[in-house]
Every structure is written in C-alpha cells, then in structure tokens.
Protein backbone atom coordinates (compact mmCIF):
# COMPACT_ATOMS: atom_id res chain seq x y z
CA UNK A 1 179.05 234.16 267.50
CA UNK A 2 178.06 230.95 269.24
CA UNK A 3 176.45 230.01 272.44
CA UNK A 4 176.10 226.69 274.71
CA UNK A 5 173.37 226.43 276.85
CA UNK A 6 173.86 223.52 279.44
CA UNK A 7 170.08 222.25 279.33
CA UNK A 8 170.89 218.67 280.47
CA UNK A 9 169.77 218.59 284.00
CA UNK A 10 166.87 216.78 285.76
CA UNK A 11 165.17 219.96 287.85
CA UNK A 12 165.30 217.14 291.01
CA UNK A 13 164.56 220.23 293.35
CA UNK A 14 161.52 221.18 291.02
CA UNK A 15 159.71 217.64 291.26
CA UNK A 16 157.02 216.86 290.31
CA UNK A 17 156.75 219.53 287.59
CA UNK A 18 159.55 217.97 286.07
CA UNK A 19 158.48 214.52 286.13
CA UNK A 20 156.75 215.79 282.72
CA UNK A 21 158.79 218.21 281.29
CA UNK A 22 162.16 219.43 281.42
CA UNK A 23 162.25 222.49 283.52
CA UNK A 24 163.52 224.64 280.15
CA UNK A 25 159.91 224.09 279.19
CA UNK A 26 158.52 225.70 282.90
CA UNK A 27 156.37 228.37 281.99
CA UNK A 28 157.49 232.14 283.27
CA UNK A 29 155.56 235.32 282.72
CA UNK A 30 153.77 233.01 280.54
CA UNK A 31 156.84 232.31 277.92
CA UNK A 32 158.73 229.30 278.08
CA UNK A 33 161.79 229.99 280.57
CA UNK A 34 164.52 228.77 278.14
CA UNK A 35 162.87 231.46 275.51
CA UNK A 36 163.77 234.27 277.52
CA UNK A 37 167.19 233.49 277.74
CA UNK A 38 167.36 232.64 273.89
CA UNK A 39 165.71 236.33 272.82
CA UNK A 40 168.46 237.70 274.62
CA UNK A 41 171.03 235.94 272.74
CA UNK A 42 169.42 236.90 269.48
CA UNK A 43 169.52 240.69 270.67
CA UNK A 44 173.34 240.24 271.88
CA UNK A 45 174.63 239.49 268.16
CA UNK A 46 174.89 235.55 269.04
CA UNK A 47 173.69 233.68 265.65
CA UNK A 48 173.89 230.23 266.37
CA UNK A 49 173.27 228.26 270.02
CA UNK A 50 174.26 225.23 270.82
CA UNK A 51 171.97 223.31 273.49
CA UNK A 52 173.44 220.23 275.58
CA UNK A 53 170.44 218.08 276.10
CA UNK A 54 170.03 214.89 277.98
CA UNK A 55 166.87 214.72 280.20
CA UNK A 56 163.60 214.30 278.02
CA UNK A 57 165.36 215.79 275.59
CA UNK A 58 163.19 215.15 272.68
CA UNK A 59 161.08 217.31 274.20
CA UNK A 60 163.21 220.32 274.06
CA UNK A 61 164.43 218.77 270.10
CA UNK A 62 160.19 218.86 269.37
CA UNK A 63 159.09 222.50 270.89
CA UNK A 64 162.40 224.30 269.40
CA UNK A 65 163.28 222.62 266.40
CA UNK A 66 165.94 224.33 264.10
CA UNK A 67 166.04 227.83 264.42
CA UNK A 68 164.09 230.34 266.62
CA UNK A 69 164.10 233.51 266.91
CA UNK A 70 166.62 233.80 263.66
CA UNK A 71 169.00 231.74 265.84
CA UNK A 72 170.15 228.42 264.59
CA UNK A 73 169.86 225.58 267.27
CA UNK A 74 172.12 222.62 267.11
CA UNK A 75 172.00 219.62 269.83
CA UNK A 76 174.60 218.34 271.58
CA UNK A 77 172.98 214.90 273.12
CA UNK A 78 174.29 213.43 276.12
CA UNK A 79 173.99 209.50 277.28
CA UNK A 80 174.50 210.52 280.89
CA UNK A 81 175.02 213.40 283.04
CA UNK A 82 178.60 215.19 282.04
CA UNK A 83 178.07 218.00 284.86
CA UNK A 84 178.82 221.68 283.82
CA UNK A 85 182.38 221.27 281.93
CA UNK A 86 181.46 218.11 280.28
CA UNK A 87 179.19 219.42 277.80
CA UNK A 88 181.22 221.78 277.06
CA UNK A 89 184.50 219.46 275.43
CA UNK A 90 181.63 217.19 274.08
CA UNK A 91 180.32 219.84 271.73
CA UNK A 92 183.71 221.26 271.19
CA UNK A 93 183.35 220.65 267.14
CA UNK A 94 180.09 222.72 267.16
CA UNK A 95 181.59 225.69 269.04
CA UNK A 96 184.66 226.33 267.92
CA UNK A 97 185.14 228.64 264.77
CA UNK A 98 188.15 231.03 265.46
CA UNK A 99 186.01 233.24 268.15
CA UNK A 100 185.32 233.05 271.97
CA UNK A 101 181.90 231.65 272.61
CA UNK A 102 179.36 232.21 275.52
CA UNK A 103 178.44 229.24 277.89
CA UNK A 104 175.47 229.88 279.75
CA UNK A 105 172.87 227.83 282.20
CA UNK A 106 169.99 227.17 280.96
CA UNK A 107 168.20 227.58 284.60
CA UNK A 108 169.45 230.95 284.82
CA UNK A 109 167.52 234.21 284.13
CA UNK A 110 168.76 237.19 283.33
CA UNK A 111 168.80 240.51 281.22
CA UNK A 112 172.31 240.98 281.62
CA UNK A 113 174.28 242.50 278.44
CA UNK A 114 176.58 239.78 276.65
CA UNK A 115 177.67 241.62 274.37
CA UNK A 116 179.20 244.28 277.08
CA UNK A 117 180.15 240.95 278.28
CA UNK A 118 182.39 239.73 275.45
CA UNK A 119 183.91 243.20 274.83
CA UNK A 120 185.10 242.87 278.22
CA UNK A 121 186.99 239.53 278.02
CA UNK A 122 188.44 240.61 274.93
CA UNK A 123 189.91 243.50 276.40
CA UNK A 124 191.57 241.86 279.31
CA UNK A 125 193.02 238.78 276.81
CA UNK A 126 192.49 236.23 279.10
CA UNK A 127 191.48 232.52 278.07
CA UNK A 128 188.16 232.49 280.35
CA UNK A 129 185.86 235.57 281.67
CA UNK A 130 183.15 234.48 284.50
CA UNK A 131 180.13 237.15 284.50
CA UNK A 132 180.02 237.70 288.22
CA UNK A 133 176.79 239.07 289.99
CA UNK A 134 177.02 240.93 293.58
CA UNK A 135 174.41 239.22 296.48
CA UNK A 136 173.97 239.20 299.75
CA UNK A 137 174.67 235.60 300.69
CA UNK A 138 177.18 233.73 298.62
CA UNK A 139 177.18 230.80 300.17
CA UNK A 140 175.17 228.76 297.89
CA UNK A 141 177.40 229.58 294.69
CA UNK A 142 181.18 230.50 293.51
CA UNK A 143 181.97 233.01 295.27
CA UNK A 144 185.09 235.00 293.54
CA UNK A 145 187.84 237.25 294.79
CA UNK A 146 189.47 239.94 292.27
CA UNK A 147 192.31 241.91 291.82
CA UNK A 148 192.42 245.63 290.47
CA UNK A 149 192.56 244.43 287.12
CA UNK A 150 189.76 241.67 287.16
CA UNK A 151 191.91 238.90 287.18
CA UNK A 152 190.32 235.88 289.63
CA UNK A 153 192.87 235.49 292.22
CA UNK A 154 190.05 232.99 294.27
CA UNK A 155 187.49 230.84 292.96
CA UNK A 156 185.36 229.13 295.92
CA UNK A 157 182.43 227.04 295.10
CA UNK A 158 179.90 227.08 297.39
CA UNK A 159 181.71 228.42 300.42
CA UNK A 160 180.45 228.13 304.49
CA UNK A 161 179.17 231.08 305.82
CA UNK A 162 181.15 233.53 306.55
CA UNK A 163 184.45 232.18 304.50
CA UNK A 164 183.63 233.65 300.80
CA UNK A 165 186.12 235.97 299.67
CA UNK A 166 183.44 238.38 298.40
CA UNK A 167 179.93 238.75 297.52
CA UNK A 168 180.68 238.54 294.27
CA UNK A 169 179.40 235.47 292.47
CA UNK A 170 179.33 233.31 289.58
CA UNK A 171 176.58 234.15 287.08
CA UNK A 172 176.81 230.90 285.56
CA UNK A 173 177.66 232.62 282.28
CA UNK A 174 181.13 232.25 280.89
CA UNK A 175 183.36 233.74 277.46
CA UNK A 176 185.35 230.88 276.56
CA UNK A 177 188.26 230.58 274.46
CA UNK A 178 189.06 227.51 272.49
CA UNK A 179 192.44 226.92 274.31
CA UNK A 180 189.74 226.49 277.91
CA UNK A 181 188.67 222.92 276.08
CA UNK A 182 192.83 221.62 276.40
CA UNK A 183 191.57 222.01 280.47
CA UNK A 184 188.69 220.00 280.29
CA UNK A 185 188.91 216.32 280.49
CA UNK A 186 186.69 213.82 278.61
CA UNK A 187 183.97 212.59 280.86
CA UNK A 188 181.66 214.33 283.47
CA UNK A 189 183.85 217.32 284.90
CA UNK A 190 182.90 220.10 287.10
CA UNK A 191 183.78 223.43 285.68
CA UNK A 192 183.92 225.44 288.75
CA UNK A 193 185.87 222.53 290.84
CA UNK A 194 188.37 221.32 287.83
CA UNK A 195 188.46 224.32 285.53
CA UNK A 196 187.97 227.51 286.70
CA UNK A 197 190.29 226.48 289.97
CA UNK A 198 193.25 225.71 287.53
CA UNK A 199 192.64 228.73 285.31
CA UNK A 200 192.54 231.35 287.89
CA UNK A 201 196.12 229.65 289.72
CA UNK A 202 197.37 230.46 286.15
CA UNK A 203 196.18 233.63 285.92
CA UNK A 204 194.23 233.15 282.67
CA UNK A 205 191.08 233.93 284.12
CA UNK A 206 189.08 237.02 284.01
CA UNK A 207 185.04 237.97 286.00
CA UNK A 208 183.16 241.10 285.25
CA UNK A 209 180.69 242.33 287.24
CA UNK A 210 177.27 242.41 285.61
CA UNK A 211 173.87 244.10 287.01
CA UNK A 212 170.11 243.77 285.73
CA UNK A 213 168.02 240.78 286.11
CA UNK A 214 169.55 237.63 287.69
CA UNK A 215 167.92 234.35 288.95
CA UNK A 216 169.43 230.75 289.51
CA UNK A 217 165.94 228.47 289.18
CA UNK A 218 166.82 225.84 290.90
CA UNK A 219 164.50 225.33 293.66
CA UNK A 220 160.31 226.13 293.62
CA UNK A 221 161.04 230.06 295.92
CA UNK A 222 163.20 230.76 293.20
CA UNK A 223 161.58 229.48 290.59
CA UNK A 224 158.25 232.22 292.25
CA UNK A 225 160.83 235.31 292.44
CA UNK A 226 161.54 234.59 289.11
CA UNK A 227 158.47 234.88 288.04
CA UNK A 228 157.65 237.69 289.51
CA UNK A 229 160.88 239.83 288.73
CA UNK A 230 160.15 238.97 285.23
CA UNK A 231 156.18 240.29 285.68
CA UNK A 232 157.28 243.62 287.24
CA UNK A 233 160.21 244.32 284.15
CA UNK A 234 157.17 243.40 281.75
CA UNK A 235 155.63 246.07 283.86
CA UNK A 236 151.52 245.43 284.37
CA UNK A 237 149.20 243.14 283.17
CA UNK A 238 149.33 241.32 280.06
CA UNK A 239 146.16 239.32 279.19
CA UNK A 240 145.80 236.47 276.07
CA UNK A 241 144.00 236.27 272.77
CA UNK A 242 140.26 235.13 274.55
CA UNK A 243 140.39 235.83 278.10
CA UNK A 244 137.48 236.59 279.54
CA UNK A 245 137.37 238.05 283.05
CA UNK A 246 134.41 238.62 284.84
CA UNK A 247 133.47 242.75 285.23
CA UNK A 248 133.42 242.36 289.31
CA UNK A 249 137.00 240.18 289.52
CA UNK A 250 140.28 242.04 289.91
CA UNK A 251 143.51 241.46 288.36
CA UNK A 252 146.56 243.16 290.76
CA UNK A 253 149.58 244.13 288.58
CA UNK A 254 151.55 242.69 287.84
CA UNK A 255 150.46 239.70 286.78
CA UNK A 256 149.98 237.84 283.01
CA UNK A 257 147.37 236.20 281.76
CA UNK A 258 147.58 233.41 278.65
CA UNK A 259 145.12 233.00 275.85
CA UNK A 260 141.66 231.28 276.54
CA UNK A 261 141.92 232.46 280.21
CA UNK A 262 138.03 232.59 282.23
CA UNK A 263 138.01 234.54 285.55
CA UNK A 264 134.85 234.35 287.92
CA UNK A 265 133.24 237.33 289.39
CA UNK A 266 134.55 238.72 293.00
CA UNK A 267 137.80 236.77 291.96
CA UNK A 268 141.24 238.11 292.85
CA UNK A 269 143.97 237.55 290.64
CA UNK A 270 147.87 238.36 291.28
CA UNK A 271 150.00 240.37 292.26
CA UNK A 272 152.98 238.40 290.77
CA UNK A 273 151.29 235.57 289.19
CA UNK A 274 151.03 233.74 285.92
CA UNK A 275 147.87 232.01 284.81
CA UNK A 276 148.51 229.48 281.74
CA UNK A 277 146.46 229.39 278.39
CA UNK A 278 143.19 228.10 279.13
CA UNK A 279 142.90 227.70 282.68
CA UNK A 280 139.36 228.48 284.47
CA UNK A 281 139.20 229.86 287.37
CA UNK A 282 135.59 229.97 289.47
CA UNK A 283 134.24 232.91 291.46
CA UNK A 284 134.97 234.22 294.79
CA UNK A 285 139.00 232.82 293.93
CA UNK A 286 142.35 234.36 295.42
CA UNK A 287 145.12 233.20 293.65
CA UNK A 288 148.52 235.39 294.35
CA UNK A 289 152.13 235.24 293.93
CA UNK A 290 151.61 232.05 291.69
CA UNK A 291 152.19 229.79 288.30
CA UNK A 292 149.44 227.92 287.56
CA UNK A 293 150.34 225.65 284.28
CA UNK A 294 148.18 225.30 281.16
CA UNK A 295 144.55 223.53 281.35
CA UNK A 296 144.09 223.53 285.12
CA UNK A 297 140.43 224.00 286.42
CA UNK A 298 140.18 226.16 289.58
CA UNK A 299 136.60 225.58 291.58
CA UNK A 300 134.83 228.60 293.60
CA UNK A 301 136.24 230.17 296.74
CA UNK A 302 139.41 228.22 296.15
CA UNK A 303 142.90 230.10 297.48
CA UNK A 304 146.43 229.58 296.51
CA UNK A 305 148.85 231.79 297.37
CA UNK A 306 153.18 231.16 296.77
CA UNK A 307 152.45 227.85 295.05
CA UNK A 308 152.55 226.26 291.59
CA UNK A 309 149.61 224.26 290.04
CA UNK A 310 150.91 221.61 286.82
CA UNK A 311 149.01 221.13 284.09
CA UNK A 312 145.55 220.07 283.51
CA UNK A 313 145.44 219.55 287.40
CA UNK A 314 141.60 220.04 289.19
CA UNK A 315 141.95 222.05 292.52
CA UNK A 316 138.19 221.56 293.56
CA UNK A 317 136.06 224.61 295.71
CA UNK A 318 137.07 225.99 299.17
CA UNK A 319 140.38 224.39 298.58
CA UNK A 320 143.59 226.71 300.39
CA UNK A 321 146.74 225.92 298.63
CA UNK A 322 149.27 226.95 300.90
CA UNK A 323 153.59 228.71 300.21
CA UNK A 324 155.98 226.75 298.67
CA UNK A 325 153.32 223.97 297.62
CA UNK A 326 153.88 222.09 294.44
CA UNK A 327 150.95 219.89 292.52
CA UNK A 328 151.71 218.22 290.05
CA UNK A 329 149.90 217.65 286.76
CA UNK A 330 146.82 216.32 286.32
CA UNK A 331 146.38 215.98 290.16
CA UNK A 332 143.28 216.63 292.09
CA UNK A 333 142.54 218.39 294.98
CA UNK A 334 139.09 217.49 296.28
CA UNK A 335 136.84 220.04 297.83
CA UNK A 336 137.69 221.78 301.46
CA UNK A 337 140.97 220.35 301.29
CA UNK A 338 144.20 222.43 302.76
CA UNK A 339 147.33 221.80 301.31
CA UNK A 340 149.78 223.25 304.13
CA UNK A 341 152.87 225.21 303.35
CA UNK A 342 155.93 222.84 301.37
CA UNK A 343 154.00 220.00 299.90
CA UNK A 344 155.01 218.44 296.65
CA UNK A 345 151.63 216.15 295.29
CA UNK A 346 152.83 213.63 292.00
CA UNK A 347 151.31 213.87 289.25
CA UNK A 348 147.67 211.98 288.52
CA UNK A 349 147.02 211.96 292.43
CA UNK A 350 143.83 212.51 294.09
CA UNK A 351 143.84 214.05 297.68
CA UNK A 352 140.76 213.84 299.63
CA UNK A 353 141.82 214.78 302.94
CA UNK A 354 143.98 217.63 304.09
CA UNK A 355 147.42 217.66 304.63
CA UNK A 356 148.78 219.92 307.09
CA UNK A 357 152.62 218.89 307.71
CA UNK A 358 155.44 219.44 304.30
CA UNK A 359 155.89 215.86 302.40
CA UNK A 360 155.46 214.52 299.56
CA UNK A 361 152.62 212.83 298.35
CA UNK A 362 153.09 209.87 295.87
C-alpha cells in the first residue's frame, strides 16, 4: 500500500526554526518529527510513501534518501505551494496502483492505527474516509457531523465558536480512492474547502473516529505538547551514546537526552524536555518543559522553561528564557539577559539587553 505525506509547507508559525530547516526535520523526543510518523507507516503494512516536497526540499531529499525504515520514498516536487489537494492530483501517477492509499500531514503526530483505518473505509465502500479525532474546541479545524452509519453529512472547516456540528474533527489523515483525483482540479486546491465539501453532498464520503496520540504542530505550544506527549508514551528517561551528567544534577522524567550530552552539577533537567546531541549545559541550570536543538552551549545558572533553543545557539550564564520563547540558531544570548514570555530571536543574533515585551527580534 502507498502513502502521501503533504511535507510542502513553510512552518511560518514556527519561525525562526524554520528559517533553516523544514519543520519535518524539527527534532521531537529526540527523533526527527517526520520519522515518527514514517515508523508508523512501516508498522501499518504501508510499503512505499510518497512525500510532496517544496520548501528546502533538498533537505528532506538529503536526510531520507531512498528508502527508510524498509519503506521506499519517492518525491513528488512542487514549484509553488498546491495547498492540501494539490499534491495530491500532482502525484497521482505515483499513487495509484488498483488500491486506496493513505494521505496524511506531515505536521501531524500520532499513534493512531491505519491499518484499523483502511479496514474501515473498505467496509463502508465509500470513495473517501476522513480519520476524525474527538477535542474539546473544534474551532481551529474541520469539524464533521455523522450519521449512524459514518457517512459525513457536514464538513465545516474551521468553524466560529459555538457553530461546529460536533467535536469531532479532521485528523488530517485520509483513505483515498483513485476515483477522489476526478474531484480535484489541477492547480493549488484546498481539500477540505473543494473536495471533501463536494464528496460528503454526494454521499461518497466516510470519517472514523480514531483515539491514541494526536497533535497538529503547527504553532511553537503545540509543537512543546508534542513533545512532551511523545516523552511520557516513551515512558522515562532515555539518555545518548556519551552523556555525561554530573552525580549531583537531576534529570525529572520524562525527559530524553541525545548522544554527547554534558550536564553540570546541581543542574535540573526536564520534566518534558528534549536536549539535542551534544549540547552542554553548565551547573546550577533549570531547563524544563523544553527542545533545545543540537550543538547549543548553555552557561551556569541559566533557566529556560516552555521554550525552544535552535541549533548551535549560546544562551550565556544567569540568562531566564521565558514560555513560548523561540531562539533561533546560532543566536546568542549574552549574560543576565531575560527573554520574556513569546519572543521569537532570528537566527545569528546577539542580544545584549533584556527584552521584556513578545516581538520579534531580527
């Protein structure tokens, strides 16, 4: 079976991590995000994934080559954004073979079965099944409305609060059937505005509700509760090839440490956080609920807590990185400086003096 992962888009909410690397590359749990996603394929029976690339997408082409994890990759490269049903009708030749096949975004996480998930669109012979996920605010996604037999009878994207038909939602994970492409127009098309709208009216398409892991990355609290549901399934600490952490510093479960990692003494480390291959962190440090990125040097008494730290950045001593906080890589904090809650620092910056109101530093 075959697979499209949508892994075209620019991460604009994640800047300026992704002004250096497409946020399939964003470390989580220390494992490349996209990697998760493709393990679970493997385990689900899928043999061959398709990714739709257009941001830095030599990148992605470099770190996962031709095959991984006994999957065969294939690229579909795009010129310019196509949006979510785009991709899909460009890489039509790749995907079709006589069988359904999965779409999936790549900036979602998730454990979810797709093989329970196919089984279940076969059964109800429909052209399209949407995996559907139950939360308590819909408003920022599809919300759907069913009937008795699973058949859509709504599709709302995004709806105002209050007006979604349920709290059921699009998983942004889809069984297509071939026949779905004769909906989808050349050019960039919205599948959950164009498509999915016209299917349901038709009554051709099918959602299934699906539990277990489930996060949309798409913005940097996210992108932290990601992390940290991800820590807490892997259940404790996990610590690299070469670590060495000093006999009076703590490390709180759960939390993950890559290889080459140096802890200070009377450091505090986690819970929910991911330190990077060969990061150093100085004593008397609390660092919690965090991703710091590969290569970043952490100076004594420093404290960051709810942020993420790019790579190879310097975040000097009795620096206080504050929630929400982005810095990007190679950036440096200088000593005693606070970074208040919600600032985003480019990459290559220097900040010498504190900065107390949310911005963006350039």
């Amino acid at each position: 079976m075959k697979a499209l992962v949508l892994a075209g888009g620019f991460g604009t909410r994640l800047r300026p991590l992704s002004c250096t690397r497409p946020k399939m590359l964003f470390p989580l749990a220390n494992e490349v995000m996209l990697d998760w996603t493709l393990k679970n394929l493997a385990s689900s029976g899928v043999d061959t994934v398709v990714l739709a690339v257009n941001y830095m997408a030599e990148a992605l082409v470099r770190y996962f080559g031709p095959t991984k994890f006994d999957l065969g990759i294939i690229y579909s490269r795009e010129d310019r954004p196509l949006g979510t049903g785009g991709p899909i009708k460009k890489a039509a030749e790749l995907l079709v073979d006589g069988e359904p096949f999965l779409v999936l975004n790549g900036d979602v996480i998730s454990d979810i079965d797709y093989g329970q998930l196919i089984e279940h669109h076969k059964r109800k012979g429909g052209l399209a099944t949407i995996a559907l996920i139950r939360v308590p605010d819909p408003s920022r996604y599809g919300a759907v409305e069913l009937d008795g037999d699973d058949k859509v009878l709504r599709f709302v994207e995004k709806p105002e609060l209050g007006t979604a038909p349920s709290n059921l939602i699009n998983a942004g994970i889809y069984v297509l059937e071939k026949e779905v492409l004769d909906y989808i127009p050349d050019g960039k098309v919205s599948t959950e505005k164009e498509v999915f709208p016209l299917l349901a009216k038709e009554g051709k398409l099918y959602g299934h509700e699906v539990r277990g892991l489930w996060v949309d990355i798409g913005v940097p609290d996210a992108y932290l509760e990601a992390n940290h549901l991800v820590l807490e399934k892997l259940n404790g600490s996990a610590v690299g090839e070469g670590c060495v952490v000093d006999e009076t510093a703590t490390v709180l479960e759960p939390s993950s440490l890559g290889n080459g990692v140096l802890i200070g003494a009377h450091s505090v480390i986690g819970p929910d956080t991911s330190i990077s291959d060969h990061v150093q962190i100085g004593q008397g440090c609390r660092i919690e609920r965090s991703i710091i990125f590969p290569g970043v040097t952490i100076g004594d008494y420093s404290s960051i807590r709810n942020a993420i730290i790019g790579e190879n950045a310097s975040i000097e001593r009795w620096v206080k990185v504050e929630s929400g906080s982005l810095i990007g890589d190679y950036a440096t904090i200088s000593d005693g400086v606070t970074i208040t809650q919600g600032v985003s620092i480019c990459p290559s910056k220097t900040v010498t003096e504190s900065i107390l109101e949310p911005g963006q530093v350039m």
